[in-house]
PDB file of N, CA and C in Angstrom:
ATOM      1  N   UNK A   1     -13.978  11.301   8.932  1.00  0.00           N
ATOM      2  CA  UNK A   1     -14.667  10.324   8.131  1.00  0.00           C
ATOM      3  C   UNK A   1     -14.309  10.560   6.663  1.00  0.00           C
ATOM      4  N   UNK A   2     -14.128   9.631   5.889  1.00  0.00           N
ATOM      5  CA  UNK A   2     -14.318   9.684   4.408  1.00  0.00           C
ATOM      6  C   UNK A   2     -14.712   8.392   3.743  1.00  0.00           C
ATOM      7  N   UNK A   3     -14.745   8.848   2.810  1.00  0.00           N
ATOM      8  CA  UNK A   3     -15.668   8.216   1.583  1.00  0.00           C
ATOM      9  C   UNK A   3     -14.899   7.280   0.872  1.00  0.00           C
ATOM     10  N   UNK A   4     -15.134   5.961   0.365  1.00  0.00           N
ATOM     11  CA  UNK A   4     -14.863   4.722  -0.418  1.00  0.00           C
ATOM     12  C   UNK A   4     -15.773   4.341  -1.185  1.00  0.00           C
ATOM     13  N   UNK A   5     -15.306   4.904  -2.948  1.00  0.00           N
ATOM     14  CA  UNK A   5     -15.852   4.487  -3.594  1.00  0.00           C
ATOM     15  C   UNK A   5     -15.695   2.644  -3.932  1.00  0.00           C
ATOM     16  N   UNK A   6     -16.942   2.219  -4.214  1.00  0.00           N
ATOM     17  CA  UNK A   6     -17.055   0.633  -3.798  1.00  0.00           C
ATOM     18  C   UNK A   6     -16.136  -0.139  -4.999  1.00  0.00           C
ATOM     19  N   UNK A   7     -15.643   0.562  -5.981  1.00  0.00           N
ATOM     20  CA  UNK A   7     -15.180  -0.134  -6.879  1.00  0.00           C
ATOM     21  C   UNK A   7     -13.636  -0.251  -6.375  1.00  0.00           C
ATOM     22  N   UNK A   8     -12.984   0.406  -4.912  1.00  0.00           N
ATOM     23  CA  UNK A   8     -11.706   0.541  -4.514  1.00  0.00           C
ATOM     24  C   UNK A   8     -12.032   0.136  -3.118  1.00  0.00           C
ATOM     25  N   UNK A   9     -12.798  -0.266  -2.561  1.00  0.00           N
ATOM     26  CA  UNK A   9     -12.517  -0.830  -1.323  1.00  0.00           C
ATOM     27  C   UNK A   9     -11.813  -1.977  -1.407  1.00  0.00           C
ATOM     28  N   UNK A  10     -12.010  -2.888  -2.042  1.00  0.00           N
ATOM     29  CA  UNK A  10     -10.950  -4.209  -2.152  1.00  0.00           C
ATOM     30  C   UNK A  10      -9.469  -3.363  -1.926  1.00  0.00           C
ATOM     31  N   UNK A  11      -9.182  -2.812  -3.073  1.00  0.00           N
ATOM     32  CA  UNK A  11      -7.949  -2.427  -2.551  1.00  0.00           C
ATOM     33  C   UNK A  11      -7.298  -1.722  -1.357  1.00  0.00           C
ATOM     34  N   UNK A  12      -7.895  -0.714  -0.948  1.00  0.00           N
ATOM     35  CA  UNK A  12      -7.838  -0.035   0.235  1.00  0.00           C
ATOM     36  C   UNK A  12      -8.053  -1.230   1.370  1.00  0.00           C
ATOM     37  N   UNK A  13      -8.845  -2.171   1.317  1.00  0.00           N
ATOM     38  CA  UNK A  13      -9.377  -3.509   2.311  1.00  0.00           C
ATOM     39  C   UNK A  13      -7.480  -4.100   2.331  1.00  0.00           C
ATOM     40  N   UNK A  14      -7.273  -4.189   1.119  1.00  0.00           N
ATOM     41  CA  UNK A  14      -5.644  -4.679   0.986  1.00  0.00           C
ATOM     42  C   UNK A  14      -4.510  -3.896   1.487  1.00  0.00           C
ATOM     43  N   UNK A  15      -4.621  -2.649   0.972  1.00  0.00           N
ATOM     44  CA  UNK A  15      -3.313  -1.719   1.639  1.00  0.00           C
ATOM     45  C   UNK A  15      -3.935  -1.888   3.197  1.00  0.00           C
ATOM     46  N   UNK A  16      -4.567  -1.741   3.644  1.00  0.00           N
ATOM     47  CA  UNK A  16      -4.888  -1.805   5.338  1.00  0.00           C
ATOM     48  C   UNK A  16      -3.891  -2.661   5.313  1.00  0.00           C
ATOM     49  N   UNK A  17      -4.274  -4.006   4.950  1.00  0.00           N
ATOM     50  CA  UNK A  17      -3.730  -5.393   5.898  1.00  0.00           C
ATOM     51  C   UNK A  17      -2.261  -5.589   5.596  1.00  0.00           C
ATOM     52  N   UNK A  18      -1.800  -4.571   4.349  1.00  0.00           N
ATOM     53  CA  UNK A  18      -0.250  -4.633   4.315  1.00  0.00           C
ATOM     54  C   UNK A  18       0.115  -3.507   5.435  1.00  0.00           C
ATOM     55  N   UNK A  19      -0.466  -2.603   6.342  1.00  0.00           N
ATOM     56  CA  UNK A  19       0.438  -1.809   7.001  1.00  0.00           C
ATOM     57  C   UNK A  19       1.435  -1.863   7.863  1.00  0.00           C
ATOM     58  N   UNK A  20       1.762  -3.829   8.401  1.00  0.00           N
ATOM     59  CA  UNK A  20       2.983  -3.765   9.090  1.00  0.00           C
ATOM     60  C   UNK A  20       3.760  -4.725   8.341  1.00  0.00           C
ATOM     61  N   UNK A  21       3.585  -4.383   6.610  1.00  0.00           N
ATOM     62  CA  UNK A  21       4.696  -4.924   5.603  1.00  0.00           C
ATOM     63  C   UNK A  21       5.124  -3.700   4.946  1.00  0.00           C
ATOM     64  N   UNK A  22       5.646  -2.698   5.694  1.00  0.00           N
ATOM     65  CA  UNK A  22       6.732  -1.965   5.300  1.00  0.00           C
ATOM     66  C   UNK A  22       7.985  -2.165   5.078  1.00  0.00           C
ATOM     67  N   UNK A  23       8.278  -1.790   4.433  1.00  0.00           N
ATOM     68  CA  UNK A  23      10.270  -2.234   4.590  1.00  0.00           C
ATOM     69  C   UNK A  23      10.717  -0.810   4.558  1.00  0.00           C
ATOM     70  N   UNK A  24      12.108  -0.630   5.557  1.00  0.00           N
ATOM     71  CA  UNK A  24      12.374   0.459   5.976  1.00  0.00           C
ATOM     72  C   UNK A  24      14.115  -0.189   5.759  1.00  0.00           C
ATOM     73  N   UNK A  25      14.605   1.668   5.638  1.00  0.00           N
ATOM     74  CA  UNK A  25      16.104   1.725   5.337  1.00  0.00           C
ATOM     75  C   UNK A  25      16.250   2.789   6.746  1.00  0.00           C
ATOM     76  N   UNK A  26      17.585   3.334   6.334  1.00  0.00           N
ATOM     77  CA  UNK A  26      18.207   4.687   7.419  1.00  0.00           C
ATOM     78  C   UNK A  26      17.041   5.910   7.154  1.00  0.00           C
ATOM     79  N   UNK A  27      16.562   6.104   6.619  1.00  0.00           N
ATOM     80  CA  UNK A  27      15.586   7.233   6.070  1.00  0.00           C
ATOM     81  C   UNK A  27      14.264   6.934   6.287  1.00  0.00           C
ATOM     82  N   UNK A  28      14.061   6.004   6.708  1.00  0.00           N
ATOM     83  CA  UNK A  28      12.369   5.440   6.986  1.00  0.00           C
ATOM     84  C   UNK A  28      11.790   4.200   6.256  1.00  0.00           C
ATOM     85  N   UNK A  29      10.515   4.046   6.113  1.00  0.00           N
ATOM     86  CA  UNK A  29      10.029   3.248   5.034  1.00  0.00           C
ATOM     87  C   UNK A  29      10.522   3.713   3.626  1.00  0.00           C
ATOM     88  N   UNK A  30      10.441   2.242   3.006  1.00  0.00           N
ATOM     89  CA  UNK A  30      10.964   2.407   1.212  1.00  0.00           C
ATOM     90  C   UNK A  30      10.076   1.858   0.553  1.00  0.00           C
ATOM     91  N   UNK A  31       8.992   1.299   0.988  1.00  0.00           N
ATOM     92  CA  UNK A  31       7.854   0.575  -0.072  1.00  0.00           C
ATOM     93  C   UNK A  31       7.903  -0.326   0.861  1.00  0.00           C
ATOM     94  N   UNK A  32       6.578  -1.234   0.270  1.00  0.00           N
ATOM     95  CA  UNK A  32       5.685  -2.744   0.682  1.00  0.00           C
ATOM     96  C   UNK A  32       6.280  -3.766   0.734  1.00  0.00           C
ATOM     97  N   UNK A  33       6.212  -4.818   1.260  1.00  0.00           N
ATOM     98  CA  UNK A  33       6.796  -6.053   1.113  1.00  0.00           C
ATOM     99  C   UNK A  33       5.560  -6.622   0.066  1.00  0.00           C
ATOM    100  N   UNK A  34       5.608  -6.565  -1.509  1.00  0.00           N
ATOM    101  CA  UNK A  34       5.116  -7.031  -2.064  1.00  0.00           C
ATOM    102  C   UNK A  34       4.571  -8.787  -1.931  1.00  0.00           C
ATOM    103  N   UNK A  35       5.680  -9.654  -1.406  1.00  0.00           N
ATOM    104  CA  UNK A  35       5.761 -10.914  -1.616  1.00  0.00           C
ATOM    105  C   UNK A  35       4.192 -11.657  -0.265  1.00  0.00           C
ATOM    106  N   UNK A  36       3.578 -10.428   0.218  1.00  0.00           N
ATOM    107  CA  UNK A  36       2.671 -10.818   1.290  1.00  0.00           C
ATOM    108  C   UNK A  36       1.064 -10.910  -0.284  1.00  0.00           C
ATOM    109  N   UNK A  37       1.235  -9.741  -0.770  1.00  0.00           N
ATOM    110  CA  UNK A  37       0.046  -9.695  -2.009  1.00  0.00           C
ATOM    111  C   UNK A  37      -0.509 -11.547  -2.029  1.00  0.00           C
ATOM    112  N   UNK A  38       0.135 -11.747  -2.283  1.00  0.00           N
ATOM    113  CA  UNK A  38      -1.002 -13.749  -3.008  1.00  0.00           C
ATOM    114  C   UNK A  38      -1.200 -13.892  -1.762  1.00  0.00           C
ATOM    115  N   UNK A  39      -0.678 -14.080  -0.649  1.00  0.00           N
ATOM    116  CA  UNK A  39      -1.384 -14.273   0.563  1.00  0.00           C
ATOM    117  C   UNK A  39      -3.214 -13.993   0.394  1.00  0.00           C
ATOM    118  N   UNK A  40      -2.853 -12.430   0.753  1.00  0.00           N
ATOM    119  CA  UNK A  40      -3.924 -11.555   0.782  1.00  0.00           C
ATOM    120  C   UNK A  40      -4.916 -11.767  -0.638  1.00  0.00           C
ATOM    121  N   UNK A  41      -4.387 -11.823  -1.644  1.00  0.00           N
ATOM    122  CA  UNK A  41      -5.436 -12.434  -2.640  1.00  0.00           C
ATOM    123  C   UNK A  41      -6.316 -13.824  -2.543  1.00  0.00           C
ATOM    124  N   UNK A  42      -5.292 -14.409  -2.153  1.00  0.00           N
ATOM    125  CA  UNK A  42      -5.956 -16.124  -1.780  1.00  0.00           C
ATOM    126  C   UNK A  42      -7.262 -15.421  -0.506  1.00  0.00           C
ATOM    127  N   UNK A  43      -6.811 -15.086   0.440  1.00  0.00           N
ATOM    128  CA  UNK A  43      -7.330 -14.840   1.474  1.00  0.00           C
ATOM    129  C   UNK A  43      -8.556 -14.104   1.264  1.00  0.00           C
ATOM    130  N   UNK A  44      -8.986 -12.997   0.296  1.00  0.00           N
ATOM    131  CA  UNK A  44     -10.267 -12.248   0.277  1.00  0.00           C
ATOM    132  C   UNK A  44     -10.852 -12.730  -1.396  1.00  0.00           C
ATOM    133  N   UNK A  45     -10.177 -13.903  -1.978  1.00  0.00           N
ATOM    134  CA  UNK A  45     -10.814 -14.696  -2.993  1.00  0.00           C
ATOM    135  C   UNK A  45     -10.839 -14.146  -4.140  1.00  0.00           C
ATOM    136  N   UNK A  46      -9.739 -13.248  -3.983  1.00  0.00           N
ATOM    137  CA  UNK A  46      -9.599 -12.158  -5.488  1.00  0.00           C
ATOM    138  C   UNK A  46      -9.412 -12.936  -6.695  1.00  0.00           C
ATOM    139  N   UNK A  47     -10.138 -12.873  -7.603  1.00  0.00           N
ATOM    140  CA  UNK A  47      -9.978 -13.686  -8.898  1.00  0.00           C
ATOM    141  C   UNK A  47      -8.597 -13.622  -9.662  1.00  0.00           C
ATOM    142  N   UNK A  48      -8.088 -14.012 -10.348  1.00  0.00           N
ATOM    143  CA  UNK A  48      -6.811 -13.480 -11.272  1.00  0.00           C
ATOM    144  C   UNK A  48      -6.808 -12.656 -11.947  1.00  0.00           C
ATOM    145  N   UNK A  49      -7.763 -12.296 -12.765  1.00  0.00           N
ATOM    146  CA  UNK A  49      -8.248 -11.151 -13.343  1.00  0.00           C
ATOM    147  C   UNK A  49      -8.249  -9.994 -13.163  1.00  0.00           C
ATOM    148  N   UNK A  50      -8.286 -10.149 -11.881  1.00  0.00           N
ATOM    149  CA  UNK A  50      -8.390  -8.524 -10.620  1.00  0.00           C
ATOM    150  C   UNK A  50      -7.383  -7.922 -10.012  1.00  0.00           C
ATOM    151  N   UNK A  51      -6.455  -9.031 -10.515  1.00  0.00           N
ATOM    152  CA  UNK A  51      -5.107  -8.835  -9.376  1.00  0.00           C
ATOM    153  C   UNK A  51      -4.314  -7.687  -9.874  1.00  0.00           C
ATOM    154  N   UNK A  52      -4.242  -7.708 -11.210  1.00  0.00           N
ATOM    155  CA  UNK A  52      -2.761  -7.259 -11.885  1.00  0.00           C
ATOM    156  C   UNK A  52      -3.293  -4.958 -11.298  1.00  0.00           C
ATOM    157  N   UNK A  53      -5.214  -5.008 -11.381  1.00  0.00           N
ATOM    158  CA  UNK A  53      -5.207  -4.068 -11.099  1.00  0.00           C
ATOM    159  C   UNK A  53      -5.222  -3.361  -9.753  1.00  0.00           C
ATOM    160  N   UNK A  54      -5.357  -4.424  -9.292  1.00  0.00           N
ATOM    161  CA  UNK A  54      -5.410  -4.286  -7.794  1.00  0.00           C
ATOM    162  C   UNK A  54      -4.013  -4.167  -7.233  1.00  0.00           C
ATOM    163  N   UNK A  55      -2.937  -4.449  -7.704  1.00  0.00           N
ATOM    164  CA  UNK A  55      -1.646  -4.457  -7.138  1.00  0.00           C
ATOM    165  C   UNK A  55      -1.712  -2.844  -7.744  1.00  0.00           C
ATOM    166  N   UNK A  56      -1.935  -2.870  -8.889  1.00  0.00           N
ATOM    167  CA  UNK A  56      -1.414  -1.218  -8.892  1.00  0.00           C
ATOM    168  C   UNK A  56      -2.228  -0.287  -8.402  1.00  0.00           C
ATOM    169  N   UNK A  57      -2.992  -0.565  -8.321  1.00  0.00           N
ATOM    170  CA  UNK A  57      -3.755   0.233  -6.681  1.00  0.00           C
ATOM    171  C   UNK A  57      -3.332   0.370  -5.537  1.00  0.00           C
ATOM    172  N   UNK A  58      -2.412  -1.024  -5.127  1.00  0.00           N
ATOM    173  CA  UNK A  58      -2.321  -0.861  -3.733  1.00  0.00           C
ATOM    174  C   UNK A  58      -0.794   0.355  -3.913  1.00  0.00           C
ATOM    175  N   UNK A  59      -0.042   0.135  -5.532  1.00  0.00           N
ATOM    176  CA  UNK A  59       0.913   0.860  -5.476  1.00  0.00           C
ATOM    177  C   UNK A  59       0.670   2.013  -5.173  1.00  0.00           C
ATOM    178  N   UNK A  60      -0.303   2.362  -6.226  1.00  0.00           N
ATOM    179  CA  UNK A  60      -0.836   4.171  -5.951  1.00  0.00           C
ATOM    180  C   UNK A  60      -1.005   4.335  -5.045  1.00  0.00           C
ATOM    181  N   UNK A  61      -1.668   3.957  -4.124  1.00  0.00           N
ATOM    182  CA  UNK A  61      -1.698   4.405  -2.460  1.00  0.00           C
ATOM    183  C   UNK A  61      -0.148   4.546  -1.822  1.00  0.00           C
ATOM    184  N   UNK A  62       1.010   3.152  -2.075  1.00  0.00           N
ATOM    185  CA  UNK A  62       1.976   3.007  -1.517  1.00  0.00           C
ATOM    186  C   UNK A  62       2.947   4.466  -1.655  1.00  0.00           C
ATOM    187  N   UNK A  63       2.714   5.039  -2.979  1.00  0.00           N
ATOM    188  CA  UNK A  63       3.508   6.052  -3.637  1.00  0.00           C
ATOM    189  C   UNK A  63       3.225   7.488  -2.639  1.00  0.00           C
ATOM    190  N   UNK A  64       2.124   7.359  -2.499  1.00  0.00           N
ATOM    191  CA  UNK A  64       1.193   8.604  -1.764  1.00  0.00           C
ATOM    192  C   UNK A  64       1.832   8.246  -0.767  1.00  0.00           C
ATOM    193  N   UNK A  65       1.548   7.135   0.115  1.00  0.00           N
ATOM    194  CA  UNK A  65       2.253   7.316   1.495  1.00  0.00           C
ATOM    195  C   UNK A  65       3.573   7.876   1.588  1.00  0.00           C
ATOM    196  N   UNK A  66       4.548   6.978   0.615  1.00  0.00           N
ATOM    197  CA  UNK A  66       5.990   7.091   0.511  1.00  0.00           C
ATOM    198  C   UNK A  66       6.062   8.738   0.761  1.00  0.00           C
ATOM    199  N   UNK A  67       5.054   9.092  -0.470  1.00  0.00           N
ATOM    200  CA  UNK A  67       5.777  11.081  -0.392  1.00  0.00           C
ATOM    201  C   UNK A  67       5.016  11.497   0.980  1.00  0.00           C
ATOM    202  N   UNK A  68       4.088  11.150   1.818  1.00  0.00           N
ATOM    203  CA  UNK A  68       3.563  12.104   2.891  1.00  0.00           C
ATOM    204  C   UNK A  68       4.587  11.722   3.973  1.00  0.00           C
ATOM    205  N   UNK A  69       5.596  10.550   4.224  1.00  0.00           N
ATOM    206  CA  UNK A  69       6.377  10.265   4.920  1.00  0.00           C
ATOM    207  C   UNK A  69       7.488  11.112   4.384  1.00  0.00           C
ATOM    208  N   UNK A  70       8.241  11.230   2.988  1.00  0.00           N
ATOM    209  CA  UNK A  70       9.031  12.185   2.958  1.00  0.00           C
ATOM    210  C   UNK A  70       9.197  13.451   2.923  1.00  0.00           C
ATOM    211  N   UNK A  71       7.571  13.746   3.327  1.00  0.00           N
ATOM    212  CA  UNK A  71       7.053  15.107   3.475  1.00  0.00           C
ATOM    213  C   UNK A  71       7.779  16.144   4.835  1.00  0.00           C
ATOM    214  N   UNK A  72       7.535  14.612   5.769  1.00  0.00           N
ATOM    215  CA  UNK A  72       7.350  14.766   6.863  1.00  0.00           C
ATOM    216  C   UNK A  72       8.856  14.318   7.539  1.00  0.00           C
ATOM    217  N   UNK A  73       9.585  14.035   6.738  1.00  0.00           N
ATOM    218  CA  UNK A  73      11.416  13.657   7.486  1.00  0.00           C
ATOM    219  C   UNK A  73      11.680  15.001   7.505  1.00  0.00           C
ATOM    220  N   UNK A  74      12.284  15.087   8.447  1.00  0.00           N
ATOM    221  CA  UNK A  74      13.277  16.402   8.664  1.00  0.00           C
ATOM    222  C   UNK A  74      14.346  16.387   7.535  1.00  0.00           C
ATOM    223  N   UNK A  75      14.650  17.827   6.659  1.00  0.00           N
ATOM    224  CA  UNK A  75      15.080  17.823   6.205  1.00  0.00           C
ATOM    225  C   UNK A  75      16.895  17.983   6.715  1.00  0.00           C
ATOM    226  N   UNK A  76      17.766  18.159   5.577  1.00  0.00           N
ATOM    227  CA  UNK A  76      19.152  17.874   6.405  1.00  0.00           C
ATOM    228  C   UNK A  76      19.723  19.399   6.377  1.00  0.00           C
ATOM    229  N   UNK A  77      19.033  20.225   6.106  1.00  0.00           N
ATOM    230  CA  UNK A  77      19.243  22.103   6.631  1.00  0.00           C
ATOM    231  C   UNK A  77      18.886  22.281   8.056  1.00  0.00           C
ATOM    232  N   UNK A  78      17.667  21.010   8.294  1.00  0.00           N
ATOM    233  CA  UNK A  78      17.225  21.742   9.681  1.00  0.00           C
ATOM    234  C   UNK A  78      18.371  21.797  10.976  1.00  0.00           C
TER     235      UNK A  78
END
């Protein structure tokens, strides 16, 4: 279990619904398919106002994932 502070659930509500807009190379995922975001804004009625911080929210999360996935590739010694 953990904790969501209420002023970041919108965003976290957002990175959820991007999790099968990954884009992936030979090495794994490389980041979000950004171009889904206005979807998802239209869709949970996000004002304009909210957006510009809310995208970089969903980045900060995206960044975190990116490194726990390259945490987790086998490196090329093994």
């Amino acid at each position: 279990m953990f904790w969501i502070f209420p002023d970041n659930l919108l965003a976290v509500v957002l990175f959820e619904a991007m999790r099968t807009q990954w884009r992936t190379g030979f090495a794994g995922p490389t980041g979000l398919e950004y171009s889904v975001l206005p979807t998802l804004f239209q869709l949970h009625d996000v004002k304009r106002s909210k957006r510009r911080q809310l995208f970089d929210d969903v980045r900060a999360m995206e960044i975190e994932v990116l490194s726990m996935f390259a945490e987790q590739r086998p490196s090329s010694e093994d």
